[in-house]
N, C-alpha and C. Protein backbone atom coordinates (compact mmCIF):
# COMPACT_ATOMS: atom_id res chain seq x y z
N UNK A 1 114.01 49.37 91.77
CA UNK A 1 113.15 50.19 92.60
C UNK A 1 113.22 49.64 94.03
N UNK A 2 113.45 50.50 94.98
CA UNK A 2 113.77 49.92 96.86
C UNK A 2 112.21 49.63 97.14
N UNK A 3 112.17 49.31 98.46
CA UNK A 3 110.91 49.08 98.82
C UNK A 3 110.17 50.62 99.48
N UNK A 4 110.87 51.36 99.29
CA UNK A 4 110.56 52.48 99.81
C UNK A 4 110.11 53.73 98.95
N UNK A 5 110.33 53.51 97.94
CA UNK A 5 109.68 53.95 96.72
C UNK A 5 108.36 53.38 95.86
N UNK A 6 107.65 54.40 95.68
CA UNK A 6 106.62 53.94 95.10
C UNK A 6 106.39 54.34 93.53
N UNK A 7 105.46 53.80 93.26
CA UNK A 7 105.23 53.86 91.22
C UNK A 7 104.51 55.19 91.28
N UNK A 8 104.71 55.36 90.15
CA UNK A 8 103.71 56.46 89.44
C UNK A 8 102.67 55.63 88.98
N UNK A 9 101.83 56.39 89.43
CA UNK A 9 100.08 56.63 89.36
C UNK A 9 99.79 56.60 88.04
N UNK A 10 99.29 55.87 87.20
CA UNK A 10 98.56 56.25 86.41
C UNK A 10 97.01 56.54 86.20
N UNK A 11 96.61 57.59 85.58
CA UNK A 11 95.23 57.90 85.84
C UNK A 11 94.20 57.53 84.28
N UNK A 12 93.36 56.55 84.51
CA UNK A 12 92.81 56.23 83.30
C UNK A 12 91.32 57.08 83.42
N UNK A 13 90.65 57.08 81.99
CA UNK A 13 89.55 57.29 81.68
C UNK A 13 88.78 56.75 82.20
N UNK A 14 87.78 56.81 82.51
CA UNK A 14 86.62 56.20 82.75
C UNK A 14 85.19 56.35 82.17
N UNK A 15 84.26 56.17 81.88
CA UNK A 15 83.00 56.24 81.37
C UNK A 15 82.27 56.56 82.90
N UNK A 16 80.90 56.90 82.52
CA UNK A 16 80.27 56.82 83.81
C UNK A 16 79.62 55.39 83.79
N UNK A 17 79.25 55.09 85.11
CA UNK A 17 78.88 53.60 84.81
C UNK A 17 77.10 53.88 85.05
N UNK A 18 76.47 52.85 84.37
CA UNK A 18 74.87 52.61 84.33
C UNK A 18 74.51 53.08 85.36
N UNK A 19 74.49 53.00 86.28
CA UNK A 19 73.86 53.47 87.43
C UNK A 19 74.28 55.11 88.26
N UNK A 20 74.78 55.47 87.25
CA UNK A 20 74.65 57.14 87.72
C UNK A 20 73.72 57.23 86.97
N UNK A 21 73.00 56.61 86.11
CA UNK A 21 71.79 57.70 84.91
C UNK A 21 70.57 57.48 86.16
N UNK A 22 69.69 57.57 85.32
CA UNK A 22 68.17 57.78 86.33
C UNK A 22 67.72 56.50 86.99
N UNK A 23 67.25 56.59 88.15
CA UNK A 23 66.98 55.68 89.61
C UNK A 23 65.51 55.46 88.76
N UNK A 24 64.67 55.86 87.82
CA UNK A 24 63.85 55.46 87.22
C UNK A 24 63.59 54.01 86.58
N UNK A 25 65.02 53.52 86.37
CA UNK A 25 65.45 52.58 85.49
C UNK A 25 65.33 51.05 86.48
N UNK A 26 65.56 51.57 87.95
CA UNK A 26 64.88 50.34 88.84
C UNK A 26 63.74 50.53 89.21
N UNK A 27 62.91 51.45 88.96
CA UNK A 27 61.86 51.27 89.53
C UNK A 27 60.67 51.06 88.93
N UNK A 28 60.51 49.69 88.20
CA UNK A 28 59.72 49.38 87.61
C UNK A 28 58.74 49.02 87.77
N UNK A 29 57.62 49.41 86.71
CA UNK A 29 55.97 49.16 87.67
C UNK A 29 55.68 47.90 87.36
N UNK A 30 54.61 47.11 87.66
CA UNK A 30 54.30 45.94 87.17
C UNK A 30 53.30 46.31 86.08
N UNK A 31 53.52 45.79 84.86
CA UNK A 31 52.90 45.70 83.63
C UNK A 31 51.32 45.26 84.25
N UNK A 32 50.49 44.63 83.23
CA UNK A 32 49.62 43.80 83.27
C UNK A 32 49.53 42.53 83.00
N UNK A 33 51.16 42.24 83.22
CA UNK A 33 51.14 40.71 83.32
C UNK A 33 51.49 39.97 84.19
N UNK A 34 50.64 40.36 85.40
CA UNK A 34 51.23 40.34 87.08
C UNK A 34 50.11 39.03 87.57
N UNK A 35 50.31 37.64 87.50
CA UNK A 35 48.99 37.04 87.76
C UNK A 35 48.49 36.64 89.47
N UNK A 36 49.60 36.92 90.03
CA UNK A 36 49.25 36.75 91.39
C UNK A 36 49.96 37.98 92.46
N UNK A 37 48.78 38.11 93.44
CA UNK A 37 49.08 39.21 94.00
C UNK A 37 49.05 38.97 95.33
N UNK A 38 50.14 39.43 96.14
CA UNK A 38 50.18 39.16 97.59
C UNK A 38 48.97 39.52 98.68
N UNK A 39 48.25 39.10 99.70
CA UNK A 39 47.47 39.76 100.54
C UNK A 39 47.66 39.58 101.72
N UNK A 40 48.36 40.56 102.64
CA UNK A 40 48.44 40.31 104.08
C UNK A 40 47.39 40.06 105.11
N UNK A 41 47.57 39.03 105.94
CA UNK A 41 46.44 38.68 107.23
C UNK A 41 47.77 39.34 108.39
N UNK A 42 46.83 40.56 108.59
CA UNK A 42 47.85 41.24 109.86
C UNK A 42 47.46 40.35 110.88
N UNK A 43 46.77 40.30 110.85
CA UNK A 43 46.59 39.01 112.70
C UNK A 43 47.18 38.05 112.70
N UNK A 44 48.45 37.63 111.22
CA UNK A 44 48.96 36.26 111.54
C UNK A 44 50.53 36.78 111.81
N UNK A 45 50.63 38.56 111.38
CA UNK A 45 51.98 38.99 111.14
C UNK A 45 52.41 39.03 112.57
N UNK A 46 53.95 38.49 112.65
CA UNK A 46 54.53 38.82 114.07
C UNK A 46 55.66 39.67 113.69
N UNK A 47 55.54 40.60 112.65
CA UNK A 47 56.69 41.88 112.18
C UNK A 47 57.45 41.20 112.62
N UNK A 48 58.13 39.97 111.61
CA UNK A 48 59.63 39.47 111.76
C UNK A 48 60.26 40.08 110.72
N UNK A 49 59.67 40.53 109.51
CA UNK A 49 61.05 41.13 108.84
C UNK A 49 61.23 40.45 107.63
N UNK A 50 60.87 39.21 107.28
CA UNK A 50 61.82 38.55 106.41
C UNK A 50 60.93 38.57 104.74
N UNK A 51 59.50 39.03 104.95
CA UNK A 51 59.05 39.57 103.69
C UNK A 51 59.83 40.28 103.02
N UNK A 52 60.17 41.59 104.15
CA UNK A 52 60.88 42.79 103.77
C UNK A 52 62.28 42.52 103.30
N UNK A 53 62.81 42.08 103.84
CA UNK A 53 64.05 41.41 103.55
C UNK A 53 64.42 40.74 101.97
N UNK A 54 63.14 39.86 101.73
CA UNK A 54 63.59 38.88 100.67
C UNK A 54 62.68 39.54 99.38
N UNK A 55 62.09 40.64 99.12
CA UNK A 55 61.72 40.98 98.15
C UNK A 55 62.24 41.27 97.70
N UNK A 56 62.78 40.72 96.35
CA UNK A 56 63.48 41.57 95.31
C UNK A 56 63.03 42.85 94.93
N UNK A 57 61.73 43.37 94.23
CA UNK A 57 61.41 44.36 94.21
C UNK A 57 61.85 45.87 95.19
N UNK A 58 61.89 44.81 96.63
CA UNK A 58 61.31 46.46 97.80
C UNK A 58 60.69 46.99 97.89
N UNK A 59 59.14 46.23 97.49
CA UNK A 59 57.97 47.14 97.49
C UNK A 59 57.33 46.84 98.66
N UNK A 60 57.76 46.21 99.74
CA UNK A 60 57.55 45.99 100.97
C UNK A 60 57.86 47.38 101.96
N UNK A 61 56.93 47.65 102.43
CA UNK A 61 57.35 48.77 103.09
C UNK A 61 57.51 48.24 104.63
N UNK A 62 57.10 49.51 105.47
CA UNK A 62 57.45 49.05 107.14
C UNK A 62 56.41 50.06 108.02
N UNK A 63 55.25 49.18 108.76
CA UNK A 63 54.54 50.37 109.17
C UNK A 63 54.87 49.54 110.47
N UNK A 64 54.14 50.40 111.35
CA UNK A 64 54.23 50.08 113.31
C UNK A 64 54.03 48.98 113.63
N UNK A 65 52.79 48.11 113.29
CA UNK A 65 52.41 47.01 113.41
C UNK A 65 52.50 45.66 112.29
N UNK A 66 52.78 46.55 111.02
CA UNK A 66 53.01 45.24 109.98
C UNK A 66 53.45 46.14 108.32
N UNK A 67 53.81 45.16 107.71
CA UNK A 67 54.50 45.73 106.35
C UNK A 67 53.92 45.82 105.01
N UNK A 68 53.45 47.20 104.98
CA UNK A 68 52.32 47.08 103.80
C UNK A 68 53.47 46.80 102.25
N UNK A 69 51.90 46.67 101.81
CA UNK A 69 52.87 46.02 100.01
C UNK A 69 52.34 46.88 98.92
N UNK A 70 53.26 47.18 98.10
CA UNK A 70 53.22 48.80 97.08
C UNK A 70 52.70 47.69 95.99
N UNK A 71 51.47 47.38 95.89
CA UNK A 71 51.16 46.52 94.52
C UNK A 71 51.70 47.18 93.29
N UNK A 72 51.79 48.34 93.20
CA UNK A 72 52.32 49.14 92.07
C UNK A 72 53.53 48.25 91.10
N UNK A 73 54.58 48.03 92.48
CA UNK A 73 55.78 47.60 91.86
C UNK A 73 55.76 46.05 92.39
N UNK A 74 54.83 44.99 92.51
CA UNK A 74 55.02 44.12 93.46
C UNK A 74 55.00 43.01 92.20
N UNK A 75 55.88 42.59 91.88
CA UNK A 75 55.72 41.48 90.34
C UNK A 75 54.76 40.27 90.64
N UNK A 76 54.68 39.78 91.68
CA UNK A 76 53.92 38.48 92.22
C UNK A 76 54.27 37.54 92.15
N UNK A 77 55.72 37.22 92.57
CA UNK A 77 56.69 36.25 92.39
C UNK A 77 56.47 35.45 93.31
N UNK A 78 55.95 36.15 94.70
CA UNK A 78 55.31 34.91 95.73
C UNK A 78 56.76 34.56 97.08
N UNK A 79 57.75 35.40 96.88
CA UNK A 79 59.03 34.71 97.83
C UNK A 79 58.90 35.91 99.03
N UNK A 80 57.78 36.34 99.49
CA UNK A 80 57.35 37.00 100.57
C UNK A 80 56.29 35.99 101.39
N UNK A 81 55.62 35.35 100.47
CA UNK A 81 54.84 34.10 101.04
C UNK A 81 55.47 32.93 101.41
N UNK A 82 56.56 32.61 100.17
CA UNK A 82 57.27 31.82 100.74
C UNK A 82 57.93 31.63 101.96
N UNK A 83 58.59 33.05 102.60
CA UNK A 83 59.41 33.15 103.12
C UNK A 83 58.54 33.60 104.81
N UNK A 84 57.60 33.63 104.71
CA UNK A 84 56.67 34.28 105.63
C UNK A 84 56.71 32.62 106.99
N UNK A 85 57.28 33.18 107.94
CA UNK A 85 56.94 31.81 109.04
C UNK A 85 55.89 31.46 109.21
N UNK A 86 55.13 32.43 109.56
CA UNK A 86 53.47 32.28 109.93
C UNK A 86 52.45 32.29 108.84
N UNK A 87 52.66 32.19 107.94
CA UNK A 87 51.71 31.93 106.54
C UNK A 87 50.59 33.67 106.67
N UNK A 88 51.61 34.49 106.87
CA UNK A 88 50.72 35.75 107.58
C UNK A 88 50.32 36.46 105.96
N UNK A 89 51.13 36.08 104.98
CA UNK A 89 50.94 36.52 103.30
C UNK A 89 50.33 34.80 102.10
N UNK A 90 49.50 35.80 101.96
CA UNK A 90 48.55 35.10 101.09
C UNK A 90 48.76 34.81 99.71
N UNK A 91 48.91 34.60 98.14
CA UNK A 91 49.23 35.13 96.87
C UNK A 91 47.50 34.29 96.48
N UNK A 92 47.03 35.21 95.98
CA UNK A 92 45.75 34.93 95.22
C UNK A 92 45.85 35.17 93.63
N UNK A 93 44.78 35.05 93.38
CA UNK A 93 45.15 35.11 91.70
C UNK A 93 44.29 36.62 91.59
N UNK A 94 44.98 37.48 90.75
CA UNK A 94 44.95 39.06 89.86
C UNK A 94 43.44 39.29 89.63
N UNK A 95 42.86 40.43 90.66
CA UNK A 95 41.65 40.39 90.26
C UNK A 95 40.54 39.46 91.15
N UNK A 96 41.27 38.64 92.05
CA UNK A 96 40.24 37.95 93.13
C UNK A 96 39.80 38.75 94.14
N UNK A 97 40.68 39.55 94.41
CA UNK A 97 40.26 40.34 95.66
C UNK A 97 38.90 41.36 95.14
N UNK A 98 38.49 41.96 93.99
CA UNK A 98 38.10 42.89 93.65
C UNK A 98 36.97 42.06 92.56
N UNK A 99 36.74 40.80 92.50
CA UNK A 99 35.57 40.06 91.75
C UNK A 99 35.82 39.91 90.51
N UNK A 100 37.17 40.02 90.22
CA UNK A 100 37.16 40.11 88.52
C UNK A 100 38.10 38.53 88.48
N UNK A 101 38.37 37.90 88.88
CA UNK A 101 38.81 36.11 88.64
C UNK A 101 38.05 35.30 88.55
């Protein structure tokens, strides 16, 4: 075969892969076995970004002045606090904010 010639193509099967089925399948809520829950002090936030950034989830959203948090899907893993420069995110324990801890 020259260098100027090329192969025949072969065309295989494929399956569809996991992630064409339903976007449902990442978006998981947090059970009730969530024991700590994030709480923002907007007066410490300087909207750097890096909450948003390092949540695995993405339940970090993005408003004008600071980045609210979708407790819905928020597991309470705590690497938004971690990652926070200004200690502007809090993690309390499930139920402190609301008198039940």
């Amino acid at each position: 075969m020259a260098l100027s010639e090329t192969k025949p193509q072969r065309q295989f099967e494929t399956e569809s892969a996991w992630c064409d089925g339903s976007v449902k399948l990442l978006n998981l809520q947090t059970g009730t076995w969530r024991t700590l829950r994030p709480v923002l002090k907007i007066e410490k936030c300087t909207y750097c970004g890096l909450c948003y950034l390092f949540c695995p989830p993405q339940c970090i959203g993005v408003a004008e002045d600071h980045f609210p948090i979708d407790l819905i899907y928020c597991k309470g893993c705590g690497i938004c606090a971690h990652e926070c420069p200004t200690d502007a995110i809090e993690m309390i324990p499930e139920g402190a904010a609301d008198g039940r801890a």
